[in-house]
N, C-alpha and C. Protein backbone atom coordinates (compact mmCIF):
# COMPACT_ATOMS: atom_id res chain seq x y z
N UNK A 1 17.72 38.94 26.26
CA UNK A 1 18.04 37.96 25.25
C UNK A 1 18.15 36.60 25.93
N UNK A 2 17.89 35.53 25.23
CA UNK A 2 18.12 34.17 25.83
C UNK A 2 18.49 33.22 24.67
N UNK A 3 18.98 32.14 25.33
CA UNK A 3 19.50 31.00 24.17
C UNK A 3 18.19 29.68 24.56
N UNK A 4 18.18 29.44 23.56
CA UNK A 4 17.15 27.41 23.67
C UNK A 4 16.23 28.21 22.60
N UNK A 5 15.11 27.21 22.74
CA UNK A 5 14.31 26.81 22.32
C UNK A 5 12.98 27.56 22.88
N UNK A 6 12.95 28.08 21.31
CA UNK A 6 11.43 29.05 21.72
C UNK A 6 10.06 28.78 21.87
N UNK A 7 9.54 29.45 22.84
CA UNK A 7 7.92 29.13 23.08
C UNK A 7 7.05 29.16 21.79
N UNK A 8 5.91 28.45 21.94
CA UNK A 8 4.67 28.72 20.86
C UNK A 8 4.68 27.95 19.79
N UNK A 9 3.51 27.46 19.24
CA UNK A 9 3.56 26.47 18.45
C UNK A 9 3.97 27.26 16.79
N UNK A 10 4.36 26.30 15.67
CA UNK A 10 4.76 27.46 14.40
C UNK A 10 3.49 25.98 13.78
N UNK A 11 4.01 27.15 12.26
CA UNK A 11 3.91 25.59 10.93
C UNK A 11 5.14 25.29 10.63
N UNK A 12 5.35 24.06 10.15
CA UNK A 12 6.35 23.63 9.35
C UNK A 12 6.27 23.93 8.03
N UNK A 13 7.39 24.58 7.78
CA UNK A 13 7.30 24.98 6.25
C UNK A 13 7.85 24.06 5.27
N UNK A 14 7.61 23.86 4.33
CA UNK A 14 8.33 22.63 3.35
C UNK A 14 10.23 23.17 3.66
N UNK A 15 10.57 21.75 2.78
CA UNK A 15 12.22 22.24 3.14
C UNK A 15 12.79 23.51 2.32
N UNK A 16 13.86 24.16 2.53
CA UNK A 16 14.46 24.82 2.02
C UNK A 16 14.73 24.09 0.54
N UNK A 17 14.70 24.99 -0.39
CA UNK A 17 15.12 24.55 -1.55
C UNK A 17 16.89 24.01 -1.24
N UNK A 18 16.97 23.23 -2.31
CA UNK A 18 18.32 22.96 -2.38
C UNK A 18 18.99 22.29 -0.49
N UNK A 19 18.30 22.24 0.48
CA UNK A 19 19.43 21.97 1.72
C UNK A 19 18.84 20.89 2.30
N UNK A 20 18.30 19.73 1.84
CA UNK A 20 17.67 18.68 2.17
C UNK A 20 19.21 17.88 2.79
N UNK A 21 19.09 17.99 4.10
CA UNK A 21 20.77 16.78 4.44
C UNK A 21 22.01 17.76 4.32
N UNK A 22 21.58 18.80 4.36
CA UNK A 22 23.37 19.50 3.79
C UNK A 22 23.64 19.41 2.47
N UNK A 23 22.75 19.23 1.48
CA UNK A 23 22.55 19.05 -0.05
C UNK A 23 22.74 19.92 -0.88
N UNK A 24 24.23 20.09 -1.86
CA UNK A 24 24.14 21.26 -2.58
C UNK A 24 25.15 22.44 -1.48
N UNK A 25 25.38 21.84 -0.73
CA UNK A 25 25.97 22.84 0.13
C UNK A 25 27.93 22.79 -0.01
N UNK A 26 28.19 21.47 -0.21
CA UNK A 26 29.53 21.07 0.05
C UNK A 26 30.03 20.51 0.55
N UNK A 27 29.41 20.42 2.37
CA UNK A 27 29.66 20.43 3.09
C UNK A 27 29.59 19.34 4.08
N UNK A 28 29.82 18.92 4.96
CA UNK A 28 29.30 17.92 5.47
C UNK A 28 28.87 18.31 6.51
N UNK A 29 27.97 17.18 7.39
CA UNK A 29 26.78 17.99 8.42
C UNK A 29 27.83 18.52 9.79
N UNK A 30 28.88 17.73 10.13
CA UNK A 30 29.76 18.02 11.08
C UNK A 30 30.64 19.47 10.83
N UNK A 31 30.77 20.04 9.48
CA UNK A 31 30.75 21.27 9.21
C UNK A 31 30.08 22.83 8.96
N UNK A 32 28.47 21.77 8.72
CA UNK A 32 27.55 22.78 9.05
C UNK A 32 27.04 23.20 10.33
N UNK A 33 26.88 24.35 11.13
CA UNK A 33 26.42 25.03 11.81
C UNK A 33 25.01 25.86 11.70
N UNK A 34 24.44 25.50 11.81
CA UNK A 34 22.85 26.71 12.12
C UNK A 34 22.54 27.98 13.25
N UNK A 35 22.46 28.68 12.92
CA UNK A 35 22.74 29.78 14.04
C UNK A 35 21.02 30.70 13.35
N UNK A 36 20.44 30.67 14.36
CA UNK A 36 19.15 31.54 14.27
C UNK A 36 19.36 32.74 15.01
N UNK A 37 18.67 33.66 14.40
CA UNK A 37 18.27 35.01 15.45
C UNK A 37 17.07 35.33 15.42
N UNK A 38 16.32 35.45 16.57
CA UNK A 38 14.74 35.33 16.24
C UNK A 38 14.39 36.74 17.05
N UNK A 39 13.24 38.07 16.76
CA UNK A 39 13.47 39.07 17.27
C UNK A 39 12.06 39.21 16.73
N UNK A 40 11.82 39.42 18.43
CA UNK A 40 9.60 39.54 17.85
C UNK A 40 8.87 38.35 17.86
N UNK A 41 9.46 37.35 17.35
CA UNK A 41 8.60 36.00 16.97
C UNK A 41 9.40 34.62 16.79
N UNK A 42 8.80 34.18 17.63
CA UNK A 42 9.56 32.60 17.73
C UNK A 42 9.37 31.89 15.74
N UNK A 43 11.07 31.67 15.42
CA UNK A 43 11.35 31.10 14.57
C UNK A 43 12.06 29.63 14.60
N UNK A 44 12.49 29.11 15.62
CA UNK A 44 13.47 28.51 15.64
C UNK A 44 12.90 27.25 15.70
N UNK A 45 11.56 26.46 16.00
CA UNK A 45 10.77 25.25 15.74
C UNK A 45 10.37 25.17 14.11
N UNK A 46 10.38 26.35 13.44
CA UNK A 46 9.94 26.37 11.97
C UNK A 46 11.56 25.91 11.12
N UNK A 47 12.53 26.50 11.58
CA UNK A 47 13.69 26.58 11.05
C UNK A 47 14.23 24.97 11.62
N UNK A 48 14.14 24.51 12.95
CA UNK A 48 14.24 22.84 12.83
C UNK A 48 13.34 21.72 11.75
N UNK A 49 12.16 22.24 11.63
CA UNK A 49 11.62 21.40 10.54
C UNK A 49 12.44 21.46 9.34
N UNK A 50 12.75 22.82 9.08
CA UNK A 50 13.30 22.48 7.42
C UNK A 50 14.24 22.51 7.32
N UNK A 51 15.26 22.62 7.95
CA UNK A 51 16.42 22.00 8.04
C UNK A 51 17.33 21.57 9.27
N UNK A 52 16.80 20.90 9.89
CA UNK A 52 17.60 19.97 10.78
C UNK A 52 17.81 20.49 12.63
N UNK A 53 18.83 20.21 13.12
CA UNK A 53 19.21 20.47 14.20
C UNK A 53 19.89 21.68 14.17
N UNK A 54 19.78 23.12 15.32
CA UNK A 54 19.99 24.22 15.29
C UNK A 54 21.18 24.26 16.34
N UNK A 55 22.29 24.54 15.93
CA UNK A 55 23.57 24.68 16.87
C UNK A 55 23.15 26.11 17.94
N UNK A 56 22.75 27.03 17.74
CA UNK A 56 22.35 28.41 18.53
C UNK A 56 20.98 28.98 18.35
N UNK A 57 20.60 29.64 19.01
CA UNK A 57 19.42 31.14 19.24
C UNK A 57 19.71 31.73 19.91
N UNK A 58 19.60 32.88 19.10
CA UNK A 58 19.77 34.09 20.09
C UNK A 58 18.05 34.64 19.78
N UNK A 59 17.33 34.64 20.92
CA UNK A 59 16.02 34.98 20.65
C UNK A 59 16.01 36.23 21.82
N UNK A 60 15.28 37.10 21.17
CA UNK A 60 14.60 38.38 21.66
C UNK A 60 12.84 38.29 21.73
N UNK A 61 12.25 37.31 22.71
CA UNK A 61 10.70 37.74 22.20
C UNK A 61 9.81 38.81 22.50
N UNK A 62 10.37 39.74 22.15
CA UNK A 62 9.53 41.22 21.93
C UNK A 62 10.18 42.04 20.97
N UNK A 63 9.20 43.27 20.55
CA UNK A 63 9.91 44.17 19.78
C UNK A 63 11.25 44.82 20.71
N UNK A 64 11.51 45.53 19.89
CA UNK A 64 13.58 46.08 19.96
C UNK A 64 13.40 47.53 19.67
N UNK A 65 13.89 47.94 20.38
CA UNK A 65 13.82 49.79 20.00
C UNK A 65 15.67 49.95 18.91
N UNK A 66 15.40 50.98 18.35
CA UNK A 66 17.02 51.01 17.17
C UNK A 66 18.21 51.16 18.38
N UNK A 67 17.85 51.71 19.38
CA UNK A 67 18.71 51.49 20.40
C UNK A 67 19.73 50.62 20.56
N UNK A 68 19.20 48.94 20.88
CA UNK A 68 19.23 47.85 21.36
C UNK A 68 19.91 46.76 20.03
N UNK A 69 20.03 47.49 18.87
CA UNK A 69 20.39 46.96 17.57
C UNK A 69 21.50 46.68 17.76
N UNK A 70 22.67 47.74 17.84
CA UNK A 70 24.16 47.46 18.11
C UNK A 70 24.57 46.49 19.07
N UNK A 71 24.00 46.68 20.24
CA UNK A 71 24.17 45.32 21.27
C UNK A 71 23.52 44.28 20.74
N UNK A 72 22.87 43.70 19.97
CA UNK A 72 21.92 42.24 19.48
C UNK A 72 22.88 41.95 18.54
N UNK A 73 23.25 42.93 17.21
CA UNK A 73 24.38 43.06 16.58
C UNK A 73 25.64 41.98 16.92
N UNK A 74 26.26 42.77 18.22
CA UNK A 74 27.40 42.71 18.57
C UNK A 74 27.15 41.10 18.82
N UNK A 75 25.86 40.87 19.41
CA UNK A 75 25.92 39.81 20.27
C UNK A 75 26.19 38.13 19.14
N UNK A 76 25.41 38.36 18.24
CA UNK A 76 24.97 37.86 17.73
C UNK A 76 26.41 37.44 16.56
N UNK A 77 26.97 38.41 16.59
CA UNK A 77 28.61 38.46 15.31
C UNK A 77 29.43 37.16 16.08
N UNK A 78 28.94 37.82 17.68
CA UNK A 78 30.54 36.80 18.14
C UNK A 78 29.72 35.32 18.39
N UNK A 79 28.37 34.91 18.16
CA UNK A 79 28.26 34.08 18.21
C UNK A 79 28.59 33.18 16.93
N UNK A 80 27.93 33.74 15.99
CA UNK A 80 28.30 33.37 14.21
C UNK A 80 29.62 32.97 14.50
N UNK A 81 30.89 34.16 15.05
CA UNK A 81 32.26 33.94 14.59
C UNK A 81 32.60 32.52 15.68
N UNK A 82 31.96 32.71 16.43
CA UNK A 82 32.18 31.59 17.81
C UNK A 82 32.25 29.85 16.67
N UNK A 83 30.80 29.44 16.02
CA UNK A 83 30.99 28.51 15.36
C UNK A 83 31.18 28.59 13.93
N UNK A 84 31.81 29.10 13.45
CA UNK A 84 32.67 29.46 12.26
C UNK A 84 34.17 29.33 12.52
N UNK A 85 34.61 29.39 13.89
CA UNK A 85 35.86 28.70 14.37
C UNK A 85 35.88 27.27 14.07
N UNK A 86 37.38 26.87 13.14
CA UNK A 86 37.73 25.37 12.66
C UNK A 86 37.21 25.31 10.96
N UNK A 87 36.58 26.49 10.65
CA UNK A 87 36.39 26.07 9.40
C UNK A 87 34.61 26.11 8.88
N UNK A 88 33.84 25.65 10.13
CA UNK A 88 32.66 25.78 9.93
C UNK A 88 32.00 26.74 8.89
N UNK A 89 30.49 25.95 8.61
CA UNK A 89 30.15 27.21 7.51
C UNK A 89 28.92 27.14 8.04
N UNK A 90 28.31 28.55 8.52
CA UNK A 90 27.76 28.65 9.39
C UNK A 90 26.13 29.27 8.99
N UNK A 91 24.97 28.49 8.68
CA UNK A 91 24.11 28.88 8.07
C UNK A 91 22.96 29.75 9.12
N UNK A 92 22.68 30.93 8.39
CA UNK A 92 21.98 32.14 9.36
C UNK A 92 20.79 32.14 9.19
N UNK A 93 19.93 32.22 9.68
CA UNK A 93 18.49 32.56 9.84
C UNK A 93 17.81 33.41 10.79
N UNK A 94 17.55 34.87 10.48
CA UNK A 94 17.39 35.58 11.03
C UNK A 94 15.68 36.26 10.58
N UNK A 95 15.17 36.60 11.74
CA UNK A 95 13.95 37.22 11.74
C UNK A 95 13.46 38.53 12.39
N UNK A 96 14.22 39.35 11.80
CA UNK A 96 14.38 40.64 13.01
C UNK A 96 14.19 41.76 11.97
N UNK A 97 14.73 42.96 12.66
CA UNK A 97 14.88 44.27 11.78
C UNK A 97 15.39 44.00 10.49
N UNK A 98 15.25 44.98 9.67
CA UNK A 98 16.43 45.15 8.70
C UNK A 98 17.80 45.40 9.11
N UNK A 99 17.52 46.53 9.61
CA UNK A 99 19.17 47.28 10.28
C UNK A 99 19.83 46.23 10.84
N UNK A 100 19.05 45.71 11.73
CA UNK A 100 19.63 44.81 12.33
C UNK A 100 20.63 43.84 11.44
N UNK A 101 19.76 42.92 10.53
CA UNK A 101 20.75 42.47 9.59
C UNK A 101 21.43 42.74 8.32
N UNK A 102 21.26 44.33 8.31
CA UNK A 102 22.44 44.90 7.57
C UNK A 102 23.74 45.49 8.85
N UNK A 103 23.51 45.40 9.90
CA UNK A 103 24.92 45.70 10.94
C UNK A 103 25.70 44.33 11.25
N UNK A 104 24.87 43.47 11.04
CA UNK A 104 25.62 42.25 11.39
C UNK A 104 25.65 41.92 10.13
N UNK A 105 25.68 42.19 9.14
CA UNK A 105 26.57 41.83 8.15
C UNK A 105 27.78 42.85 7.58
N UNK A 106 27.75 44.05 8.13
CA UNK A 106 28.62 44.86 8.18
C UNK A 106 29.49 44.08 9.06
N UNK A 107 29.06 43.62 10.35
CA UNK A 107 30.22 42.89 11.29
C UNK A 107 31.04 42.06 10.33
N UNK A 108 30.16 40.77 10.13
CA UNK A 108 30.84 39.81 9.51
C UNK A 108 31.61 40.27 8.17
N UNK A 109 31.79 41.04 7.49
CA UNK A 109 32.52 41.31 6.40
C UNK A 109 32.47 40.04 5.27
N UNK A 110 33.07 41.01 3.70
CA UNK A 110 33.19 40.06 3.29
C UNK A 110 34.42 38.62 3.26
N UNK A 111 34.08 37.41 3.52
CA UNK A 111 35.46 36.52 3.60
C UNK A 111 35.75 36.18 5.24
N UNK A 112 34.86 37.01 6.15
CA UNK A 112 35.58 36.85 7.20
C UNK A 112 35.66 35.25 8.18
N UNK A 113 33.99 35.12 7.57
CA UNK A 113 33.39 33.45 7.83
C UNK A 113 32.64 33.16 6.70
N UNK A 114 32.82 31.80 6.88
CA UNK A 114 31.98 31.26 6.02
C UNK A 114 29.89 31.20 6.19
N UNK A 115 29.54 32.11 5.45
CA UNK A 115 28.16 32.31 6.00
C UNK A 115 26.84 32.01 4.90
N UNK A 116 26.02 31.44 5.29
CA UNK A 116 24.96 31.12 3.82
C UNK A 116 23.96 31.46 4.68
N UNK A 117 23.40 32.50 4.02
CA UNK A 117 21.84 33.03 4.47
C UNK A 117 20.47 32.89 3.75
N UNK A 118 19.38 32.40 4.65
CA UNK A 118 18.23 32.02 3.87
C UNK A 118 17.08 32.97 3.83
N UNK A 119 16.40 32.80 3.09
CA UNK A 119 15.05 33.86 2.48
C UNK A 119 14.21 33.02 3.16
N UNK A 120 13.11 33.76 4.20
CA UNK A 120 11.62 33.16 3.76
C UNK A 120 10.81 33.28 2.50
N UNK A 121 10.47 32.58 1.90
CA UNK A 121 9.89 32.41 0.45
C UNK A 121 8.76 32.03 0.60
N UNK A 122 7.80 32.55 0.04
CA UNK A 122 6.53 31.38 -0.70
C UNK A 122 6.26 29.96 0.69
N UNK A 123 6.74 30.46 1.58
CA UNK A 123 6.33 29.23 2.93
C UNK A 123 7.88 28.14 2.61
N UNK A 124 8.65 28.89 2.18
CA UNK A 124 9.78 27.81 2.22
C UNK A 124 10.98 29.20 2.62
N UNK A 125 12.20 27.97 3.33
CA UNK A 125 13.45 28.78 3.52
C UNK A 125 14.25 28.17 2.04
N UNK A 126 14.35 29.83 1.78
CA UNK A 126 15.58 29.48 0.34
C UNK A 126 16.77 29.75 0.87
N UNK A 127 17.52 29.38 0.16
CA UNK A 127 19.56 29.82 0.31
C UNK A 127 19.37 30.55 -0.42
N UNK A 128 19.91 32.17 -0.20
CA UNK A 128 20.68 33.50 -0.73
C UNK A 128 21.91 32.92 -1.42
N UNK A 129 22.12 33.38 -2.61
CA UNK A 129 23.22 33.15 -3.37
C UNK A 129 24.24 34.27 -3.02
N UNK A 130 25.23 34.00 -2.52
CA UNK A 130 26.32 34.55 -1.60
C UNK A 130 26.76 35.84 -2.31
N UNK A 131 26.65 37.00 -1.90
CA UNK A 131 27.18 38.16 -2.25
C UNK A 131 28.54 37.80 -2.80
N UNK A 132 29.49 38.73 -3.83
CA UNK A 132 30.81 38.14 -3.61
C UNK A 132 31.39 39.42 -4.43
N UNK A 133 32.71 39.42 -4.17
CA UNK A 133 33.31 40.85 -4.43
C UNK A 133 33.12 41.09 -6.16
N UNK A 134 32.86 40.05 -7.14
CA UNK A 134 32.48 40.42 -8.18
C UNK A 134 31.08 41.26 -8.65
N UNK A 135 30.39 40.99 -7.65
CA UNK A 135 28.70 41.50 -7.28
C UNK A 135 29.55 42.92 -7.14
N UNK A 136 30.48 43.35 -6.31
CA UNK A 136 30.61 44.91 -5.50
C UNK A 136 31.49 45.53 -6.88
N UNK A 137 32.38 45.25 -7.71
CA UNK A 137 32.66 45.64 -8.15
C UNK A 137 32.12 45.78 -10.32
N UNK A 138 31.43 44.53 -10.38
CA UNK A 138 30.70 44.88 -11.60
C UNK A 138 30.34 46.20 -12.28
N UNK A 139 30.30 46.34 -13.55
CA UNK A 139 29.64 47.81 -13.77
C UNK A 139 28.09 48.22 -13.20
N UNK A 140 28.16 49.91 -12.70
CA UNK A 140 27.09 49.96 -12.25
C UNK A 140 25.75 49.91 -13.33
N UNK A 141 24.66 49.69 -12.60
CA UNK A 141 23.45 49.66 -12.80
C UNK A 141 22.32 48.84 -12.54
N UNK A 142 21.36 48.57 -13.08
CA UNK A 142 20.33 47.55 -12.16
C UNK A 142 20.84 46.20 -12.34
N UNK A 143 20.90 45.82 -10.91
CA UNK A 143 20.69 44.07 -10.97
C UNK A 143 20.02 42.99 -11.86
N UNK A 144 21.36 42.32 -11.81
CA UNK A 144 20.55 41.10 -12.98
C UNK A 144 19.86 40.17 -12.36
């Protein structure tokens, strides 16, 4: 694993809906945090175009055996929780397994930090509309 700035040229994708400046967020930029995880493929020059300056990477450039999940996991929670200390709200962008980012969101729990996660879309990063304990407890059946 390594931290900086990853090799290889990307495209720039248009901006994220809604996060032009910290826009729509709340927040102000000294409260926002960017934290990438890139696993397989350099993301983190695509994710500076569309929204701004990246506080972390944790980049893996090769594939990951399910092995190696729990440690990337682990690694990756205490970095999130690292700038989510003071209040921060700490926006994720991850490009890896699934598992992978269903264990690190098992880490982070719900409430534990403040966390906004984005979709690759249609050549744009969207904001995920935040899970929230009304989502877990609603009556069952298909999603609205």
């Amino acid at each position: 694993m390594s931290v900086g700035q990853a090799p290889g040229s990307h495209q720039n994708p248009a901006a994220p809906v809604g996060a032009e400046s910290g826009a729509g967020f709340g927040v102000t930029p000294a409260q926002r945090k960017i934290f990438v995880l890139e696993i397989g493929r350099p993301i983190v020059e695509d994710v500076r175009a569309a929204l701004g300056p990246v506080d972390d990477v944790l980049s893996v450039p090769r594939s990951i055996s399910e092995l190696e999940i729990p440690r990337i996991a682990a690694e990756a929670y205490r970095r999130i929780m690292a700038l989510a200390r003071g209040g921060a709200e700490v926006h994720v962008v991850l490009s890896g397994p699934l598992a992978l980012a269903f264990e690190l969101g098992q880490a982070i729990g719900l409430g534990r930090a403040k966390v906004v996660v984005y979709q690759f879309s249609q050549g744009r990063y969207v904001k995920v509309p935040p899970l929230t304990r009304e989502h877990l407890f609603q009556a069952s059946g298909e999603p609205k």
